[in-house]
C-alpha atoms as a PDB file:
ATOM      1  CA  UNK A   1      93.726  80.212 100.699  1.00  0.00           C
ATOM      2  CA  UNK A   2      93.005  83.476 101.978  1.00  0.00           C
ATOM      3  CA  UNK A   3      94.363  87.032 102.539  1.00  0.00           C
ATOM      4  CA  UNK A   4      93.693  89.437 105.368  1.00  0.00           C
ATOM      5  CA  UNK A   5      94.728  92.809 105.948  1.00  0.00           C
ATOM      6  CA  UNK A   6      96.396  94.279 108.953  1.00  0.00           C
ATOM      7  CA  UNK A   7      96.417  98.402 108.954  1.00  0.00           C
ATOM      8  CA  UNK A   8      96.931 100.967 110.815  1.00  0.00           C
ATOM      9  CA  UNK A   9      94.135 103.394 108.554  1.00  0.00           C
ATOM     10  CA  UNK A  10      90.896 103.007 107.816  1.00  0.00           C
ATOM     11  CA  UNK A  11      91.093 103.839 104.435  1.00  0.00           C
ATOM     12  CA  UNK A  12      93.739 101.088 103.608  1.00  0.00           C
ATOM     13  CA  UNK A  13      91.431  98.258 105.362  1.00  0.00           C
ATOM     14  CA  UNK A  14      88.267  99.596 103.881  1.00  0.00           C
ATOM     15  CA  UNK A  15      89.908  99.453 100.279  1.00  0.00           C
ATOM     16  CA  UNK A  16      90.634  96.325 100.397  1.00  0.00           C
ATOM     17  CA  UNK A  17      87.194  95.419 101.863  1.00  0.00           C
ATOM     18  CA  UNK A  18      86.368  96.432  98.153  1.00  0.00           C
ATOM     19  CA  UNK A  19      88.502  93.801  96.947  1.00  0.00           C
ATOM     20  CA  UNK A  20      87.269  91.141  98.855  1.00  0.00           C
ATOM     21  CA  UNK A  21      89.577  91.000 101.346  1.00  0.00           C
ATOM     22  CA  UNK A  22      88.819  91.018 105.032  1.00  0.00           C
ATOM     23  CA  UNK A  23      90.933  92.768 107.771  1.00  0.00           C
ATOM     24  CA  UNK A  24      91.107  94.980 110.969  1.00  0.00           C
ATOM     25  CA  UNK A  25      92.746  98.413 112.240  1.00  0.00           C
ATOM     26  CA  UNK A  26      94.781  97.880 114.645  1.00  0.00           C
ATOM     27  CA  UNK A  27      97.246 100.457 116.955  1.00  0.00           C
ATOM     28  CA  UNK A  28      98.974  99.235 120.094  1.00  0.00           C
ATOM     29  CA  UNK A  29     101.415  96.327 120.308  1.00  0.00           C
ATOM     30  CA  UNK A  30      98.634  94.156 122.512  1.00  0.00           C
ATOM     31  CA  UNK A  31      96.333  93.982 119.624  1.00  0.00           C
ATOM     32  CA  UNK A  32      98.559  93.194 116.840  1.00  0.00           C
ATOM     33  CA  UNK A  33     100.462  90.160 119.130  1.00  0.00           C
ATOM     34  CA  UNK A  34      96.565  88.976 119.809  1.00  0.00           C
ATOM     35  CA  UNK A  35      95.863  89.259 116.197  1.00  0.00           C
ATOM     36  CA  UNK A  36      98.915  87.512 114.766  1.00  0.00           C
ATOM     37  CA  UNK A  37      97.971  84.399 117.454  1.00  0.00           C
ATOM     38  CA  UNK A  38      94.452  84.442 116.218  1.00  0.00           C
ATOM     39  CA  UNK A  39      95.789  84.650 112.725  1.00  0.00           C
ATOM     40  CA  UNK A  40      98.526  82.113 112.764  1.00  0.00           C
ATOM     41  CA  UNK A  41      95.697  78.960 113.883  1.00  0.00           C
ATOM     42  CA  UNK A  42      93.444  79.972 111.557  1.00  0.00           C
ATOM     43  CA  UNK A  43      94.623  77.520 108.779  1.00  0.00           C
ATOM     44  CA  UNK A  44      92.864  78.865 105.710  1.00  0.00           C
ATOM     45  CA  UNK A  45      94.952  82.182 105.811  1.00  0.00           C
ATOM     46  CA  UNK A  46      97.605  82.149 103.625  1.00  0.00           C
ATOM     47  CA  UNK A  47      98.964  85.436 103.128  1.00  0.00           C
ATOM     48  CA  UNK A  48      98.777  88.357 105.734  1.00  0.00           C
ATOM     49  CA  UNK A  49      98.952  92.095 104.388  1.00  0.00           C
ATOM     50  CA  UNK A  50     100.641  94.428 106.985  1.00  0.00           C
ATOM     51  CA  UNK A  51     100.781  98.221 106.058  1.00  0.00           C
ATOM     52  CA  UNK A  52     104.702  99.433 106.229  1.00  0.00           C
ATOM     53  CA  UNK A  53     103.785 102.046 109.230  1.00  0.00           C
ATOM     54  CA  UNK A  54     102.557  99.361 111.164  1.00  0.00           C
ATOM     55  CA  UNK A  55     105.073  96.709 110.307  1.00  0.00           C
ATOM     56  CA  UNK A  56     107.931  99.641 111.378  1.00  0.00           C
ATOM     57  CA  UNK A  57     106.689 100.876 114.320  1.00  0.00           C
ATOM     58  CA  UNK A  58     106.193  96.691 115.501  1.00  0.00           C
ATOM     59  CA  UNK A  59     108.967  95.421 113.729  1.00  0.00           C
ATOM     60  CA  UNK A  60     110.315  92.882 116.739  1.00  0.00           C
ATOM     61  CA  UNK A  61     106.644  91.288 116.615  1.00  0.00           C
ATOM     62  CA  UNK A  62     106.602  91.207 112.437  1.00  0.00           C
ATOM     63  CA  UNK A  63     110.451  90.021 111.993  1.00  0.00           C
ATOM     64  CA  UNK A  64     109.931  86.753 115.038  1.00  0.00           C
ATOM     65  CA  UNK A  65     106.720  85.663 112.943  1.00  0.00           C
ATOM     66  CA  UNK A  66     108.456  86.368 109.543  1.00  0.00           C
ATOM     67  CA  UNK A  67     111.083  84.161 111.357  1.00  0.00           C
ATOM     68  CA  UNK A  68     109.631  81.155 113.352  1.00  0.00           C
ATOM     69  CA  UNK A  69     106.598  80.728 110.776  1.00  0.00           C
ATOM     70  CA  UNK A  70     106.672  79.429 106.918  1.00  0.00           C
ATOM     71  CA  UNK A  71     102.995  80.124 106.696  1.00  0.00           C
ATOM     72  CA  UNK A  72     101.141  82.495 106.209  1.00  0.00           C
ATOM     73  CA  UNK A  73     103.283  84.352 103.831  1.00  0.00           C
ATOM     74  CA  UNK A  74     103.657  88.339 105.507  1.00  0.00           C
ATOM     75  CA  UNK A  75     103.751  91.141 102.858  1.00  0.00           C
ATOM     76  CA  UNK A  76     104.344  94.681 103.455  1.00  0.00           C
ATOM     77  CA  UNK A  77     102.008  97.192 101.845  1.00  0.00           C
ATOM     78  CA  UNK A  78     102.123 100.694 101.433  1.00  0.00           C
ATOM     79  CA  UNK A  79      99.153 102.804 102.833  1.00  0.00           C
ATOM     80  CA  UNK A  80      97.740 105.607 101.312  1.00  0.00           C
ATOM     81  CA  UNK A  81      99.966 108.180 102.211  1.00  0.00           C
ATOM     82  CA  UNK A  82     102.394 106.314  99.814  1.00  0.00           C
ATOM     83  CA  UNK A  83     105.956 103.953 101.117  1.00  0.00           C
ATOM     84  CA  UNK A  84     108.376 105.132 103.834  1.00  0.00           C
ATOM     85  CA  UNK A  85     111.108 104.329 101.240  1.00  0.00           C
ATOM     86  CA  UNK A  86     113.322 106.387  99.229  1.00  0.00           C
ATOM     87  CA  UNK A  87     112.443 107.185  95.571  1.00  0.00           C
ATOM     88  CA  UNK A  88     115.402 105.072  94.205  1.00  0.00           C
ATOM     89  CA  UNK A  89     115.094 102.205  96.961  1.00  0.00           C
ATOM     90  CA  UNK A  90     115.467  99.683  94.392  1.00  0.00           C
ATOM     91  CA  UNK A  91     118.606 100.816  92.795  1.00  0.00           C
ATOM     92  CA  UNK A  92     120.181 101.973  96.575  1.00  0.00           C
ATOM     93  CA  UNK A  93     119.372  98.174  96.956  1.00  0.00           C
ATOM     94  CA  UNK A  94     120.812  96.822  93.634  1.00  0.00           C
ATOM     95  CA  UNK A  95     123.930  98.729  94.257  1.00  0.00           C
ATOM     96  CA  UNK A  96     124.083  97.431  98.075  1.00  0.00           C
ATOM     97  CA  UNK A  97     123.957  93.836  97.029  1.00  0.00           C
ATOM     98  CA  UNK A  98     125.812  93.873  94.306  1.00  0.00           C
ATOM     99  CA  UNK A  99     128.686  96.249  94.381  1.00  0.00           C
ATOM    100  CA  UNK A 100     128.149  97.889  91.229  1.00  0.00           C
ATOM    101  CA  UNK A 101     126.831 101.478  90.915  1.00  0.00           C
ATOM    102  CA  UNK A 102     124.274 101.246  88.292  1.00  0.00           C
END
């Protein structure tokens, strides 16, 4: 099983080059749907790395493959200008789902 990366920086993609993993830079909507099609028959991929800019600013193409396909598993990465979330995103969430204020 193998990962790939999907970024919309070079520095992201060539870092995890480093680590062994292979990917592309991608900006317009044309080359990420192409991309996800060549991605989704290649069998041996098993996880796909998507920095959070680029997952955002596509989210309609992310969310119906995150929807219509079990495999490969699609994982959100911060890029190196850091996450689009909120400092406290995971207690904002806690207290969302749960009701309590923690």
């Amino acid at each position: 099983m193998q990962m790939y990366v999907i970024s919309d920086n070079v520095d992201t993609c060539t870092g995890m080059r480093l680590a062994g993993i292979d990917g592309i830079v991608i900006h317009e909507r044309e080359a990420l749907k192409e991309e996800f099609d060549e991605l989704l028959k290649n069998k041996d991929i098993g996880i796909i790395l998507i920095t959070e800019k680029l997952s955002h600013d596509f989210s309609d193409i992310v969310n119906s493959i995150k929807l219509s396909c079990q495999t490969p598993l699609i994982v959100e990465i911060p890029d190196r200008h850091g996450t689009g979330r909120k400092a406290d995103f995971i207690t904002a969430y806690v207290n969302e789902a749960i009701g309590l204020k923690l």
